[in-house]
C-alpha atoms as a PDB file:
ATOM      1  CA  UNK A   1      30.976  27.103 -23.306  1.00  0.00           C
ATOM      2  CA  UNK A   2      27.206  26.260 -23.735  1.00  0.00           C
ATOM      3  CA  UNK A   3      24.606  28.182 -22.129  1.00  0.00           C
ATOM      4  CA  UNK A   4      23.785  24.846 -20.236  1.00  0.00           C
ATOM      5  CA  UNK A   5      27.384  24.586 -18.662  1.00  0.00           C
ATOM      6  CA  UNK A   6      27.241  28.353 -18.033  1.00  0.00           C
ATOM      7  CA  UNK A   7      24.092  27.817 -16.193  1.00  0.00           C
ATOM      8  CA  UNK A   8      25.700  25.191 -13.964  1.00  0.00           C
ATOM      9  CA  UNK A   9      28.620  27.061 -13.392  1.00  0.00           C
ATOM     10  CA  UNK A  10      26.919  30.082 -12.252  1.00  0.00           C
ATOM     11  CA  UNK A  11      24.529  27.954  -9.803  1.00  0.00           C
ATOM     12  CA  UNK A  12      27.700  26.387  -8.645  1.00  0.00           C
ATOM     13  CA  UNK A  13      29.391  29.955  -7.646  1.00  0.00           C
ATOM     14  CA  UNK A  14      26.101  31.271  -6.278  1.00  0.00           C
ATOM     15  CA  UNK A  15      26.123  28.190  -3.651  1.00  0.00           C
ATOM     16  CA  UNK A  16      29.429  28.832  -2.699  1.00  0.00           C
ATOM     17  CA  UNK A  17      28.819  32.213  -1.937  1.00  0.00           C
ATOM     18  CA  UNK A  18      25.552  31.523  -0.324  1.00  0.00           C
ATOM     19  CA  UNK A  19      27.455  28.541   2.209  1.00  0.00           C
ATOM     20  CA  UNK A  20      30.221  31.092   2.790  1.00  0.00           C
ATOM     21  CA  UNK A  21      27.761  33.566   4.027  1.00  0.00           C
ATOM     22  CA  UNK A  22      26.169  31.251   5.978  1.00  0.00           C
ATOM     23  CA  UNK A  23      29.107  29.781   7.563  1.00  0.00           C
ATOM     24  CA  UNK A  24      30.433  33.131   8.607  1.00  0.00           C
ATOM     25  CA  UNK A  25      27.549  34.155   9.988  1.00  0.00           C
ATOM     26  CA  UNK A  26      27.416  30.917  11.643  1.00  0.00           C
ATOM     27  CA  UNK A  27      30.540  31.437  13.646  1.00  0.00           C
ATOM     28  CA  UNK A  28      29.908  35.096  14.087  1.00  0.00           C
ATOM     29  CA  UNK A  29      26.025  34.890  15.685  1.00  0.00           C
ATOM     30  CA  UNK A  30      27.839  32.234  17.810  1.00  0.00           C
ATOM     31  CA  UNK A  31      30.136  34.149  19.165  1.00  0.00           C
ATOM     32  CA  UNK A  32      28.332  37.642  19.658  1.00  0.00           C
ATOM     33  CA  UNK A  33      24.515  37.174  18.940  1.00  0.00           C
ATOM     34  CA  UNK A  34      22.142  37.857  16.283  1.00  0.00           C
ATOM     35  CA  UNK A  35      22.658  41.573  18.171  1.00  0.00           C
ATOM     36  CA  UNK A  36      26.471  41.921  17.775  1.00  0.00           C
ATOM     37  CA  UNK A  37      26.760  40.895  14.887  1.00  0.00           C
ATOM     38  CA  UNK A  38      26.463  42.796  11.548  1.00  0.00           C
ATOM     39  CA  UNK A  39      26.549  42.578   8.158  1.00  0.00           C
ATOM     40  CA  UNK A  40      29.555  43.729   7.042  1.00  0.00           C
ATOM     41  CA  UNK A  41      31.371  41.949   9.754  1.00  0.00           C
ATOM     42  CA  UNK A  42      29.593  38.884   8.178  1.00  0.00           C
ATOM     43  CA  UNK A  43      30.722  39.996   4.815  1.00  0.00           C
ATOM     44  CA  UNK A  44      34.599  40.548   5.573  1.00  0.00           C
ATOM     45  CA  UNK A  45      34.754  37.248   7.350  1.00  0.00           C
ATOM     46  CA  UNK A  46      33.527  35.540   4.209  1.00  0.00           C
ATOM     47  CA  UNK A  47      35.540  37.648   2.010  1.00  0.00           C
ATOM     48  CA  UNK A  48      32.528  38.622   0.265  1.00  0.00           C
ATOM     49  CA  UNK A  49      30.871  42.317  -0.919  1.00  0.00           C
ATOM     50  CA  UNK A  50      27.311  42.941   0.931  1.00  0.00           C
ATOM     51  CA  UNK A  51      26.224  43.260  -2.595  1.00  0.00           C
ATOM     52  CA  UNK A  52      26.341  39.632  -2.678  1.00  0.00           C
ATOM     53  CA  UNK A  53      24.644  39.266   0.848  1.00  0.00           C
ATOM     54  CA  UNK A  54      21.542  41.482  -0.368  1.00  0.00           C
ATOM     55  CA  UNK A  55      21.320  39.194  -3.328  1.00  0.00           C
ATOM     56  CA  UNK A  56      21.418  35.963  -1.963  1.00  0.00           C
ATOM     57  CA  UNK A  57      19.502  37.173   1.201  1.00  0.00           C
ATOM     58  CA  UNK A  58      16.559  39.710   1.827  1.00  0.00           C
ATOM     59  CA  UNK A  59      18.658  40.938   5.019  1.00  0.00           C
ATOM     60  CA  UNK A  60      20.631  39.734   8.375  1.00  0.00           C
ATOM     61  CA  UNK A  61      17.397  38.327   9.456  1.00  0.00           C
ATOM     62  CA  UNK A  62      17.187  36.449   6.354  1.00  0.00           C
ATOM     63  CA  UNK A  63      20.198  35.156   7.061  1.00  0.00           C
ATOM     64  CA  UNK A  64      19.939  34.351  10.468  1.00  0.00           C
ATOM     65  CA  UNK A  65      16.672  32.439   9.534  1.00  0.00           C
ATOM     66  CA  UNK A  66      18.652  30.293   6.776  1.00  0.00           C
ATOM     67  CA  UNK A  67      21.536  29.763   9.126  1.00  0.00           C
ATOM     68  CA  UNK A  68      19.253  28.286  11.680  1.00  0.00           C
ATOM     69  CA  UNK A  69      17.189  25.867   9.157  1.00  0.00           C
ATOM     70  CA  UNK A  70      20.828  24.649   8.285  1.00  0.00           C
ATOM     71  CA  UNK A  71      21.495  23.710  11.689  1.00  0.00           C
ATOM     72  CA  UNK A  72      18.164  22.679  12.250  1.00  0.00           C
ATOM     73  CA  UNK A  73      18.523  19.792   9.254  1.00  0.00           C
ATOM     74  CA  UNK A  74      22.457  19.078  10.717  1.00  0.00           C
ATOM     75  CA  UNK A  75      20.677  17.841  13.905  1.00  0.00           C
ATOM     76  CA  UNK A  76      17.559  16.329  12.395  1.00  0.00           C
ATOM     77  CA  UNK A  77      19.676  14.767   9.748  1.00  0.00           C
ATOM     78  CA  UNK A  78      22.082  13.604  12.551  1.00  0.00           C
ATOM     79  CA  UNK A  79      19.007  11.958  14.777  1.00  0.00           C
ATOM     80  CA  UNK A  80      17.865  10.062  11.378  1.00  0.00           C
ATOM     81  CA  UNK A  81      21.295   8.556  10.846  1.00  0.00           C
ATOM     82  CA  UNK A  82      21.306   7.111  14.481  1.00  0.00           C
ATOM     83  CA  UNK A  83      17.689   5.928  14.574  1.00  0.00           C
ATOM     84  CA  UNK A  84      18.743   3.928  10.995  1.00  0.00           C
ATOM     85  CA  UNK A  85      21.387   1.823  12.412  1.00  0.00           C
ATOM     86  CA  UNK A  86      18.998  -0.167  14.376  1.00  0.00           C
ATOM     87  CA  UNK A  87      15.828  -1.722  13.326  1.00  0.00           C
ATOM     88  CA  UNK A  88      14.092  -2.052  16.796  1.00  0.00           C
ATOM     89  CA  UNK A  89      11.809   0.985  16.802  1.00  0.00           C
ATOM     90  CA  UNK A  90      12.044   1.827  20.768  1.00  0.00           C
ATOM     91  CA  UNK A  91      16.075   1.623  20.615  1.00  0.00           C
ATOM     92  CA  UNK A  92      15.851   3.728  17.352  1.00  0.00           C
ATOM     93  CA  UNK A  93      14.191   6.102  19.411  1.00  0.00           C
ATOM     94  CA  UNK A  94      16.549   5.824  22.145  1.00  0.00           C
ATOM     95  CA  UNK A  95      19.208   6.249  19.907  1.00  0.00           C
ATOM     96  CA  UNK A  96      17.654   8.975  17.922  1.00  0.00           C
ATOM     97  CA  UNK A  97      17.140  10.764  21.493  1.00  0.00           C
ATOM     98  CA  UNK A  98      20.843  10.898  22.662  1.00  0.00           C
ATOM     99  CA  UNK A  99      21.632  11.696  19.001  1.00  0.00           C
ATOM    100  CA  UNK A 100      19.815  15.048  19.444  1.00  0.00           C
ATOM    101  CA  UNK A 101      21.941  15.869  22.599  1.00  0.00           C
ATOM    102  CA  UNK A 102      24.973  14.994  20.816  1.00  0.00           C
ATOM    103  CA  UNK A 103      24.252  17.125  17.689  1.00  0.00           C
ATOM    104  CA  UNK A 104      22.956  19.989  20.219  1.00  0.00           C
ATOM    105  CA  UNK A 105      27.033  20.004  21.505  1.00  0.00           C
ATOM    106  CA  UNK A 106      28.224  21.828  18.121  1.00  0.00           C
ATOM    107  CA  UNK A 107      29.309  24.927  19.877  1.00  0.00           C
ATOM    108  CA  UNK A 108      26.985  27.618  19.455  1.00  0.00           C
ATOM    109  CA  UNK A 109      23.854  25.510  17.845  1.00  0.00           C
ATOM    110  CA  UNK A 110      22.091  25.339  21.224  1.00  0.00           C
ATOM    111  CA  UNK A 111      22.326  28.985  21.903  1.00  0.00           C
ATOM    112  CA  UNK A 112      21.140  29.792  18.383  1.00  0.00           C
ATOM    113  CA  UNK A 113      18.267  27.286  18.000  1.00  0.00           C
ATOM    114  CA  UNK A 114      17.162  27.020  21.478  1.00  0.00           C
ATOM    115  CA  UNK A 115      17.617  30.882  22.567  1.00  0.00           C
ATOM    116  CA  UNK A 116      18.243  33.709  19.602  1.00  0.00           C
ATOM    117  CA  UNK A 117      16.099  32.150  17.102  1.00  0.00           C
ATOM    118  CA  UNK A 118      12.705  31.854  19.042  1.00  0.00           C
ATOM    119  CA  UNK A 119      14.243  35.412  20.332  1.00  0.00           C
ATOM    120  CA  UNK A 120      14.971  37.041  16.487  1.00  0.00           C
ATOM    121  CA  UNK A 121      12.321  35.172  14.372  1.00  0.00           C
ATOM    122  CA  UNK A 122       9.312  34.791  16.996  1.00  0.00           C
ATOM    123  CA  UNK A 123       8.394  31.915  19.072  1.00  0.00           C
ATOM    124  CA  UNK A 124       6.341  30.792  15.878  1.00  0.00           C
ATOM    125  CA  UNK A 125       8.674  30.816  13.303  1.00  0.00           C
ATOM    126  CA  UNK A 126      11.259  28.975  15.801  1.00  0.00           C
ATOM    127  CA  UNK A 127       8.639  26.780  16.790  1.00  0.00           C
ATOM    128  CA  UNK A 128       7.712  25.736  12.657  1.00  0.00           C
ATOM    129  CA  UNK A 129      11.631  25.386  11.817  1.00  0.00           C
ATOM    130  CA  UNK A 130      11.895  22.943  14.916  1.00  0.00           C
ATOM    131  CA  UNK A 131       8.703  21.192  13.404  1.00  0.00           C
ATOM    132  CA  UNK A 132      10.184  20.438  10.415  1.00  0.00           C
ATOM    133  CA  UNK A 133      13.601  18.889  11.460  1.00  0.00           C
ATOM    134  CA  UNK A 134      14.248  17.479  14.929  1.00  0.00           C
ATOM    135  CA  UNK A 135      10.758  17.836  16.267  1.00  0.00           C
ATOM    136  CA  UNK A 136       9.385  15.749  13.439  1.00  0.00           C
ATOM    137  CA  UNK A 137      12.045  13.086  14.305  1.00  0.00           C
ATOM    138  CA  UNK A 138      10.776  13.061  17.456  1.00  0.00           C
ATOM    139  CA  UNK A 139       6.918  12.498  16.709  1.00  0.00           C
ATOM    140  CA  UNK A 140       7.751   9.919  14.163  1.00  0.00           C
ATOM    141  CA  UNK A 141       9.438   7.898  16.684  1.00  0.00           C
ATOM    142  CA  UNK A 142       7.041   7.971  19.224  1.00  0.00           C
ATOM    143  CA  UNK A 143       4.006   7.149  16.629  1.00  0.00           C
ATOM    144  CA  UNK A 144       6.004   4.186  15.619  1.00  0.00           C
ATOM    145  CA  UNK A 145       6.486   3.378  19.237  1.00  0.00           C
ATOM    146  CA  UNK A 146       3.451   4.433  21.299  1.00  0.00           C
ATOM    147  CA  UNK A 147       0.199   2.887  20.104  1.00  0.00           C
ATOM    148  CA  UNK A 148      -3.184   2.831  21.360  1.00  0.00           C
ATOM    149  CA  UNK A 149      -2.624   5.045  24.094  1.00  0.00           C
ATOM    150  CA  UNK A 150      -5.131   7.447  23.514  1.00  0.00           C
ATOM    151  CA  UNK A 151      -3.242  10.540  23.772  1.00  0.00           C
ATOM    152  CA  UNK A 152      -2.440  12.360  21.147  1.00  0.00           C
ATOM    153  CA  UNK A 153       0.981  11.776  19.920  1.00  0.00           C
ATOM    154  CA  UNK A 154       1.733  15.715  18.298  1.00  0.00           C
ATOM    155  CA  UNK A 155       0.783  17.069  21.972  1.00  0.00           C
ATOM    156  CA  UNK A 156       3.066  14.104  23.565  1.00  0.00           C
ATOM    157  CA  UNK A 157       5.849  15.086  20.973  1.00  0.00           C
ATOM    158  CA  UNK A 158       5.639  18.768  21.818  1.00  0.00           C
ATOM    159  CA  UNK A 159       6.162  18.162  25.159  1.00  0.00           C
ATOM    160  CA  UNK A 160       8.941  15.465  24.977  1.00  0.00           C
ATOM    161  CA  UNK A 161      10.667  18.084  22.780  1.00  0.00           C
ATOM    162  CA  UNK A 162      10.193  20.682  25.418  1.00  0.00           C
ATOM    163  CA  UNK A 163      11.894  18.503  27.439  1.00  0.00           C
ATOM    164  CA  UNK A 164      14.959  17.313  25.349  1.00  0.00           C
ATOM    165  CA  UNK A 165      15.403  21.278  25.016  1.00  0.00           C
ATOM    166  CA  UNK A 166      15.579  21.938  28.081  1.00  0.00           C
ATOM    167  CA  UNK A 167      18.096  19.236  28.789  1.00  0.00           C
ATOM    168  CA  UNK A 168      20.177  20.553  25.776  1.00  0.00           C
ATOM    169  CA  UNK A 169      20.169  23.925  27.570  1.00  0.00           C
ATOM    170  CA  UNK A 170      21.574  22.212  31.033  1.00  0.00           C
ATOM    171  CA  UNK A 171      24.221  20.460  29.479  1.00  0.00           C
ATOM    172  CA  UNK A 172      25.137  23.754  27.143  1.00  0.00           C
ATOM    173  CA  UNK A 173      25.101  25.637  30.473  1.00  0.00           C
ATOM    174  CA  UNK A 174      27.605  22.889  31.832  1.00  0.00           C
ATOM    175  CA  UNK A 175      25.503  20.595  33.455  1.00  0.00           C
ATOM    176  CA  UNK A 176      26.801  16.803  34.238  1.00  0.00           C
ATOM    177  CA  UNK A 177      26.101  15.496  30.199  1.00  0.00           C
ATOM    178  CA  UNK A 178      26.216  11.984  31.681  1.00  0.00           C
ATOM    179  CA  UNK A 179      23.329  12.547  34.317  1.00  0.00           C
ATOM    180  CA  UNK A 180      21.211  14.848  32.031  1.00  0.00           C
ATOM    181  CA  UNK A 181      21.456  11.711  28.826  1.00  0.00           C
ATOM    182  CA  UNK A 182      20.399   9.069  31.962  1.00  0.00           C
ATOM    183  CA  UNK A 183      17.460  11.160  33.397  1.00  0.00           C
ATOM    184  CA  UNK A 184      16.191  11.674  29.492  1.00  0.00           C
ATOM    185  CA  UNK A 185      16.747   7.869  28.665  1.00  0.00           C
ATOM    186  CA  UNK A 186      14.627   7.183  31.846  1.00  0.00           C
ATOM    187  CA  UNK A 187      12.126   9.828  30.907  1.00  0.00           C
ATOM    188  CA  UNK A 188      11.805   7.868  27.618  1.00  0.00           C
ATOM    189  CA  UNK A 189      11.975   4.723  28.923  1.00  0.00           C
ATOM    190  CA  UNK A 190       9.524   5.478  31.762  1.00  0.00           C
ATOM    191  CA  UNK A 191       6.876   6.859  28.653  1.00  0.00           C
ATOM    192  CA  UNK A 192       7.329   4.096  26.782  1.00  0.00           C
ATOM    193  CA  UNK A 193       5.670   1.542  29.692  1.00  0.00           C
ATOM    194  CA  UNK A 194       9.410   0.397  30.755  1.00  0.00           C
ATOM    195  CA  UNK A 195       9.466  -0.053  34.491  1.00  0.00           C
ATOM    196  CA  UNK A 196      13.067  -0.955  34.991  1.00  0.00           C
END
């Protein structure tokens, strides 16, 4: 075998390890907390040696932070597929919006993205993964569909978000999903000028 296909191979086995890690860590932070949970209980679940945890990851912070910018891409990833299927940039927002509650449903991700990870990482660090995935989604969609206003869209976008969050949190907690999606499509609606 040449070095070259050795290479592969290797990479190959390294991000099967690495996705086993993070999908039992996944399932265990979800069902006990970043708190309850340790690392060799990660490591038995995935049938791996910590040896391989401590080389694929600093520590169980390390891996909570790489388990959360996985889910964090899942939901951005899952508001981007939405928003494609239409051309019409307010109901690609719209769509987009009730994409992120959807994707928020995964049992466990709210708890994790919305709660332990501003909790384990910092507000900051919580705030910046956010940024990068589903926030971003959000601010793109309401440049593309908010113009001339003279507010500033990133401040708008933070806020929006803060809302969306929050109404990820109520339907997590067992809230009415129905109501909460109608009051946020209003919300939207209502921003973007639409009186009816």
């Amino acid at each position: 075998m040449s070095k070259q296909a050795q290479g592969h191979r290797s990479q190959a086995r390294a991000a099967v390890t690495r996705s086993a890690l993070m999908d039992a860590a996944f399932e265990l932070f979800r069902e006990r907390g970043y708190a309850g949970t340790s690392t060799p209980d990660i490591c038995a679940l995935a049938g791996i040696t910590r040896g391989a945890l401590y080389h694929h990851f600093a520590d169980k912070r390390d891996l909570f932070r790489a388990v959360l910018e996985r889910e964090a891409k899942a939901v951005a990833d899952e508001i981007r597929f939405a928003a494609a299927a239409t051309p019409d940039k307010r109901e690609a927002l719209m769509a987009g919006s009730l994409a992120y509650l959807d994707a928020m449903k995964r049992p466990g991700r709210t708890r994790l993205l919305l709660v332990e990870g501003p909790s384990v990482l910092g507000l900051e660090e919580a705030t910046a993964i956010d940024r990068r995935n589903a926030a971003a989604t959000l601010e793109e969609g309401l440049a593309e569909t908010i113009k001339d206003s003279g507010v500033d869209i990133a401040s708008l976008a933070r806020l929006v978000s803060a809302a969306f969050d929050r109404a990820a949190l109520e339907i997590d907690a067992g809230r009415d999903s129905a109501q909460t999606r109608t009051a946020m499509l209003w919300l939207l609606r209502r921003l973007l000028g639409d009186q009816s």
